[in-house]
Protein backbone atom coordinates (compact mmCIF):
# COMPACT_ATOMS: atom_id res chain seq x y z
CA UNK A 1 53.60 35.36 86.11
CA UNK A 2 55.74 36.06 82.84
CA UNK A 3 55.44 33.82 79.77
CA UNK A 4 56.65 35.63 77.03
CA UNK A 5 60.39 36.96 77.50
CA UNK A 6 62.29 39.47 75.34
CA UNK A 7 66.14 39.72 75.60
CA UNK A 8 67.24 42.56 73.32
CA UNK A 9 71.23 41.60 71.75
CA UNK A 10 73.80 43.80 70.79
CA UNK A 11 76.83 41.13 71.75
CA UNK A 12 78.35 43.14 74.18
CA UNK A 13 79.79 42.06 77.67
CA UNK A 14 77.30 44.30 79.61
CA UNK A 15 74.18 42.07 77.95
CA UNK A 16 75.40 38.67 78.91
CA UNK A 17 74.23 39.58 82.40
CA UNK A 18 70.90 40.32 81.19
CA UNK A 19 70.86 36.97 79.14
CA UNK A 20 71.22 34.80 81.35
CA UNK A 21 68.75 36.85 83.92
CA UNK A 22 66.06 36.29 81.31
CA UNK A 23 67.43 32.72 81.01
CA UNK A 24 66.76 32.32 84.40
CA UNK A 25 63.36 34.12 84.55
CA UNK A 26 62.06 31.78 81.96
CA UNK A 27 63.18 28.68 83.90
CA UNK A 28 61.59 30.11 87.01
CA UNK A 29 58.31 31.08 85.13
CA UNK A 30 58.36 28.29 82.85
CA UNK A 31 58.05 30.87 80.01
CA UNK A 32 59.08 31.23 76.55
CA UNK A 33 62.16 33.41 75.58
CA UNK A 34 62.63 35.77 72.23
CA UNK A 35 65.97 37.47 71.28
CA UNK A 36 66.26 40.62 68.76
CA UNK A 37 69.30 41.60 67.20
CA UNK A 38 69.06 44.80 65.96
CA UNK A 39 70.85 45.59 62.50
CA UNK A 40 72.42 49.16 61.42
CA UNK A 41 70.61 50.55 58.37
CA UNK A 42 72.86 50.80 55.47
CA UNK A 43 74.26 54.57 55.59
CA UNK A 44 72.88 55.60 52.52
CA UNK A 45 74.33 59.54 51.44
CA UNK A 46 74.76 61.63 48.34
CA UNK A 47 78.21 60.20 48.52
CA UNK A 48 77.16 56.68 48.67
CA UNK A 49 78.88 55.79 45.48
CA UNK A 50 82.26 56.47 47.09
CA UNK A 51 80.90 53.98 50.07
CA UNK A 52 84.06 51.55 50.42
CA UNK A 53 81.61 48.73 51.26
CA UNK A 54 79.08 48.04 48.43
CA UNK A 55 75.24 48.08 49.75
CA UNK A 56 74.45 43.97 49.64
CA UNK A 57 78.19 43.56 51.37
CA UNK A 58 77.12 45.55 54.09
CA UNK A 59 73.87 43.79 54.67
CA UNK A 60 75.55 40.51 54.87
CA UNK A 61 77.92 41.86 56.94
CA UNK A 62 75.19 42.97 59.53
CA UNK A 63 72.85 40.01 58.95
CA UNK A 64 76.17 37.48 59.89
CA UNK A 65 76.75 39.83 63.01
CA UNK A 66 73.22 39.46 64.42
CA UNK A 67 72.99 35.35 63.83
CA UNK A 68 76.04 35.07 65.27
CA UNK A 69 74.78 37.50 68.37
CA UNK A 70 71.53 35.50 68.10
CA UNK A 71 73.15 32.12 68.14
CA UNK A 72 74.87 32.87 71.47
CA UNK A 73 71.72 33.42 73.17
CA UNK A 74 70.12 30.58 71.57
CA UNK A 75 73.08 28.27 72.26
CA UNK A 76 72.44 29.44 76.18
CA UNK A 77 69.06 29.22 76.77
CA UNK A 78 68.43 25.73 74.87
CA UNK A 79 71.04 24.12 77.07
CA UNK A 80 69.03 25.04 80.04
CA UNK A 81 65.78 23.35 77.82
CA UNK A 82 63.89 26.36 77.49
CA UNK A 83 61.85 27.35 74.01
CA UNK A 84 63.49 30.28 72.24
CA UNK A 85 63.10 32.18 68.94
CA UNK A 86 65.25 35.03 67.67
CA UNK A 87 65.17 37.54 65.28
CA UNK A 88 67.10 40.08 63.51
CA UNK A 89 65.42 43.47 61.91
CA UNK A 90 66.83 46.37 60.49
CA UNK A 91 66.30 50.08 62.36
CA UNK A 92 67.64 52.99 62.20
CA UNK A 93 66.59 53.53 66.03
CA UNK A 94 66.81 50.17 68.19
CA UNK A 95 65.17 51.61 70.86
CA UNK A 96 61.87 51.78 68.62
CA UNK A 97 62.56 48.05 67.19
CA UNK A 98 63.00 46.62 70.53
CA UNK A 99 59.53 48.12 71.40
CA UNK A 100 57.58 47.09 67.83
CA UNK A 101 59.14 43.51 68.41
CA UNK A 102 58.03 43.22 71.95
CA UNK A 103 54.37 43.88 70.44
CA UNK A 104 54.53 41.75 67.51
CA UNK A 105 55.61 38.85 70.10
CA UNK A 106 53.24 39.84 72.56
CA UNK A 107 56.42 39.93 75.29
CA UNK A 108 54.68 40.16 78.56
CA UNK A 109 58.43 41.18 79.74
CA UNK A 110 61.47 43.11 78.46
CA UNK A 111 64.88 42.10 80.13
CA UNK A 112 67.69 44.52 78.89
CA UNK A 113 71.38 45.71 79.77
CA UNK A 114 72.40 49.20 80.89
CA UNK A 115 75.65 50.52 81.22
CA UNK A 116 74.62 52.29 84.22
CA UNK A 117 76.19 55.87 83.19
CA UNK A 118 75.46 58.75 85.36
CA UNK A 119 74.93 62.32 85.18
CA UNK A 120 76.23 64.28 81.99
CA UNK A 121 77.80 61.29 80.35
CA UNK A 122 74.17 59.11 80.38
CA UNK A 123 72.59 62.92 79.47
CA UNK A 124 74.77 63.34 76.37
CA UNK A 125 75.26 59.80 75.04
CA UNK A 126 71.51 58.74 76.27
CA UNK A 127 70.98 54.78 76.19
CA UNK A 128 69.19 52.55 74.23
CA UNK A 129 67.38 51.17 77.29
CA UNK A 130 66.83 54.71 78.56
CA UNK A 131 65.00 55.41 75.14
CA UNK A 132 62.59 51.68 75.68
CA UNK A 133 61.78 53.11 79.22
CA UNK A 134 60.75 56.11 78.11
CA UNK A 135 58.40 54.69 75.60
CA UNK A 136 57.17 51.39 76.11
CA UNK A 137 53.94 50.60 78.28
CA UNK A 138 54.68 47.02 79.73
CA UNK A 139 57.32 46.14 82.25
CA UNK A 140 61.24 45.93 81.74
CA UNK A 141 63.62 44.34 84.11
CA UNK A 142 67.01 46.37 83.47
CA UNK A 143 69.86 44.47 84.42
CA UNK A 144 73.06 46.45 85.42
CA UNK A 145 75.61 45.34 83.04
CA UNK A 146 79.32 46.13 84.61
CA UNK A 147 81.38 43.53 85.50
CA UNK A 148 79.02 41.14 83.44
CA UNK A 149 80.78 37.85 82.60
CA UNK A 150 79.49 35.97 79.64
């Protein structure tokens, strides 16, 4: 039924649940996996000069963070055999890279991590996942992420 997997990585606890639900998905379905990493735009301001981390510093910083988010993911799902690639980009809204990444791979499913927040507290700090639901147009598994154990 599914072939082409996307498992969205921010390297928290609440998304190794969802990892290794994809993992498992793609066993079952015999289907190929793709992580993102999303990376934090560099905070750019009139006040930039005064920036205690120089620009390039900040990008390595952020590129080393999503390999090493990315190489988790990768480490899991090849030792169950399964084909994998994973990518970081750069967004200023991951919501909106999860969704252009999904396209570009032609996922035929998204599995990601919520927090599960409720009432004013999901209203006022709104979710990441919250944000792909509300846009997307192809299915998404979303995988409850408390108590996750990586």
């Amino acid at each position: 039924m599914f072939q082409r997997i996307l498992i969205p990585t921010d390297g928290s606890d609440i998304t190794a649940k969802a990892i290794s639900t994809a993992i498992q998905l793609a066993k079952f379905h015999n289907a190929r996996l793709f992580a993102i990493s999303v990376k934090e735009p560099f905070p750019y301001s009139a006040v930039s000069e005064m920036q205690p981390t120089p620009p390039q510093e900040f990008f390595d910083a952020q590129e080393r963070i999503a390999q090493e988010r990315l190489a988790h993911v990768l480490s899991l799902a090849r030792a169950e055999g399964l084909e994998i690639e994973a990518h970081s980009v750069e967004a200023l809204h991951p919501w909106e890279a999860i969704i252009e990444h999904a396209k570009r791979v032609d996922a035929d499913l998204l599995v990601m991590a919520t927090h599960g927040r409720r009432g004013l507290q999901a209203l006022l700090l709104g979710s990441e996942t919250q944000k792909v639901l509300s846009h997307c147009a192809f299915p998404v598994l979303v995988v409850h992420g408390e108590g996750a154990a990586q």
